[in-house]
Protein backbone atom coordinates (compact mmCIF):
# COMPACT_ATOMS: atom_id res chain seq x y z
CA UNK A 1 119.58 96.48 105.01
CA UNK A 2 120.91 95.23 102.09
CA UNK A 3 119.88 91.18 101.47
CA UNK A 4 121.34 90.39 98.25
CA UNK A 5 123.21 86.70 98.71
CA UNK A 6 121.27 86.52 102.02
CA UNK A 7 120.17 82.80 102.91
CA UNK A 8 116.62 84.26 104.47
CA UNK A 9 114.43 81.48 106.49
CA UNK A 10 111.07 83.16 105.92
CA UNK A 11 108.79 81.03 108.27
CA UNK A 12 104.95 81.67 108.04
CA UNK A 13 102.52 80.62 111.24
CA UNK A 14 98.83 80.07 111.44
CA UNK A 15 97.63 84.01 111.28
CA UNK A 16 95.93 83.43 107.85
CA UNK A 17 94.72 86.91 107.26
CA UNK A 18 98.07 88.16 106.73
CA UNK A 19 99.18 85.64 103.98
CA UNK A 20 97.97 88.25 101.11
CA UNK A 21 100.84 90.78 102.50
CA UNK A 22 102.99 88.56 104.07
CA UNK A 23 104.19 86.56 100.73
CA UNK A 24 104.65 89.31 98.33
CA UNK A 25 107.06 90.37 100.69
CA UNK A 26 108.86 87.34 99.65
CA UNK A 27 109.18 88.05 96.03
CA UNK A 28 110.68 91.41 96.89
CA UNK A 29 113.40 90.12 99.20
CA UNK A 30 114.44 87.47 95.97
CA UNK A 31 114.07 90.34 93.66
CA UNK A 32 116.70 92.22 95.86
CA UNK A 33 118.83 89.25 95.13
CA UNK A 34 117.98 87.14 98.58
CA UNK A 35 117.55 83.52 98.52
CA UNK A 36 114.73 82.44 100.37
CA UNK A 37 114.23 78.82 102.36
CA UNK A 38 110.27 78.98 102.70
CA UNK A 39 108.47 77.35 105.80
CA UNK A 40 105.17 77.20 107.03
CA UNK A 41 104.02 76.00 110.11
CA UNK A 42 101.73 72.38 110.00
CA UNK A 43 98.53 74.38 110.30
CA UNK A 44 99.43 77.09 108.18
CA UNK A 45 100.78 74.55 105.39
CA UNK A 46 97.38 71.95 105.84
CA UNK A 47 94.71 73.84 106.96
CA UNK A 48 92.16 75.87 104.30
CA UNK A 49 90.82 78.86 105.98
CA UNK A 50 88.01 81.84 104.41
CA UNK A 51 91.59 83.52 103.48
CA UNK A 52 92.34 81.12 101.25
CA UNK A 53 93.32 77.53 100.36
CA UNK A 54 96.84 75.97 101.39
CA UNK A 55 97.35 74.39 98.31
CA UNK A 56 97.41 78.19 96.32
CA UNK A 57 99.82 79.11 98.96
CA UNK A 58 102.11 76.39 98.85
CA UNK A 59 102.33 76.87 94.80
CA UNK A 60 102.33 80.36 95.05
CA UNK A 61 105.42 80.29 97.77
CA UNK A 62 107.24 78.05 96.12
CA UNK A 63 106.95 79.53 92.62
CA UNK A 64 108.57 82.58 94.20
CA UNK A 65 111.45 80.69 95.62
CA UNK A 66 112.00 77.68 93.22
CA UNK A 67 112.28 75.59 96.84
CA UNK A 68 109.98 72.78 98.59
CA UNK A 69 108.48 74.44 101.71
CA UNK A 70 109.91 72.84 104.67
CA UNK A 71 106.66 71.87 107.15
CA UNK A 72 107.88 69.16 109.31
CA UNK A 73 109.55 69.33 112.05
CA UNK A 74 112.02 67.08 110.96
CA UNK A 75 112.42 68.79 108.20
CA UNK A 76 113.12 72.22 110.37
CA UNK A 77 115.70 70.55 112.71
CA UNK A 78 118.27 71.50 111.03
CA UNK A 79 118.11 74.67 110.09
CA UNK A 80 120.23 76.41 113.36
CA UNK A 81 122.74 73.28 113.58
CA UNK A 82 123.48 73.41 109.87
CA UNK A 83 123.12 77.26 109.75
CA UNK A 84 121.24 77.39 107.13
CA UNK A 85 120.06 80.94 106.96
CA UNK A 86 121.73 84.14 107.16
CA UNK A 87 118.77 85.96 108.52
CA UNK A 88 115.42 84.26 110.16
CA UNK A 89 111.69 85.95 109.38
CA UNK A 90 108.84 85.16 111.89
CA UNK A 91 105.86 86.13 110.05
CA UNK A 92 103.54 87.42 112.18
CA UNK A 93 105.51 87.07 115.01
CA UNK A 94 103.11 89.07 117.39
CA UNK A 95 102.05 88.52 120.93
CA UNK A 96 98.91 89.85 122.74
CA UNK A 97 99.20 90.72 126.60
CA UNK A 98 96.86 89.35 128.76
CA UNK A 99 97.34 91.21 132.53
């Protein structure tokens, strides 16, 4: 899939341990020419974890895409109204089965 000019909303949620793979994927979707609108999730954007500290995430995210993080929800509202993004990454976006 080709991304360059893509408006990406790259949204990160509270599954810590992946933050390490997760944003480096970032840097390689603006190095293909994408621009990304970061967001994290309240927990994932206030909460230090044994993974790491929020604040090195937040600089590190937005070093890669010269943008504030959007973290609020008011901030998020509107993102689908004002179709903001071309494509929308979930990351994780996982689900466990309980039966």
């Amino acid at each position: 899939m080709k991304v360059k000019n893509k408006k990406i909303g790259f949204a990160l949620t509270g599954s810590f341990c992946t933050f390490k793979k997760t944003i480096p994927k970032m840097k390689e979707l603006t190095e293909q020419g994408a621009e990304i609108i970061p967001i994290m999730s309240y927990n994932s954007y206030t909460m230090n974890t044994k993974f790491g500290k929020a604040e090195e995430y937040i600089k590190q995210i937005e070093n890669i895409t010269h943008k504030k993080i959007i973290h609020t929800i008011q901030e998020a509202e509107p993102i689908g109204p004002k179709k903001m993004t071309d494509i929308m990454i979930i990351a994780p976006c996982s689900r466990k089965y309980h039966f």
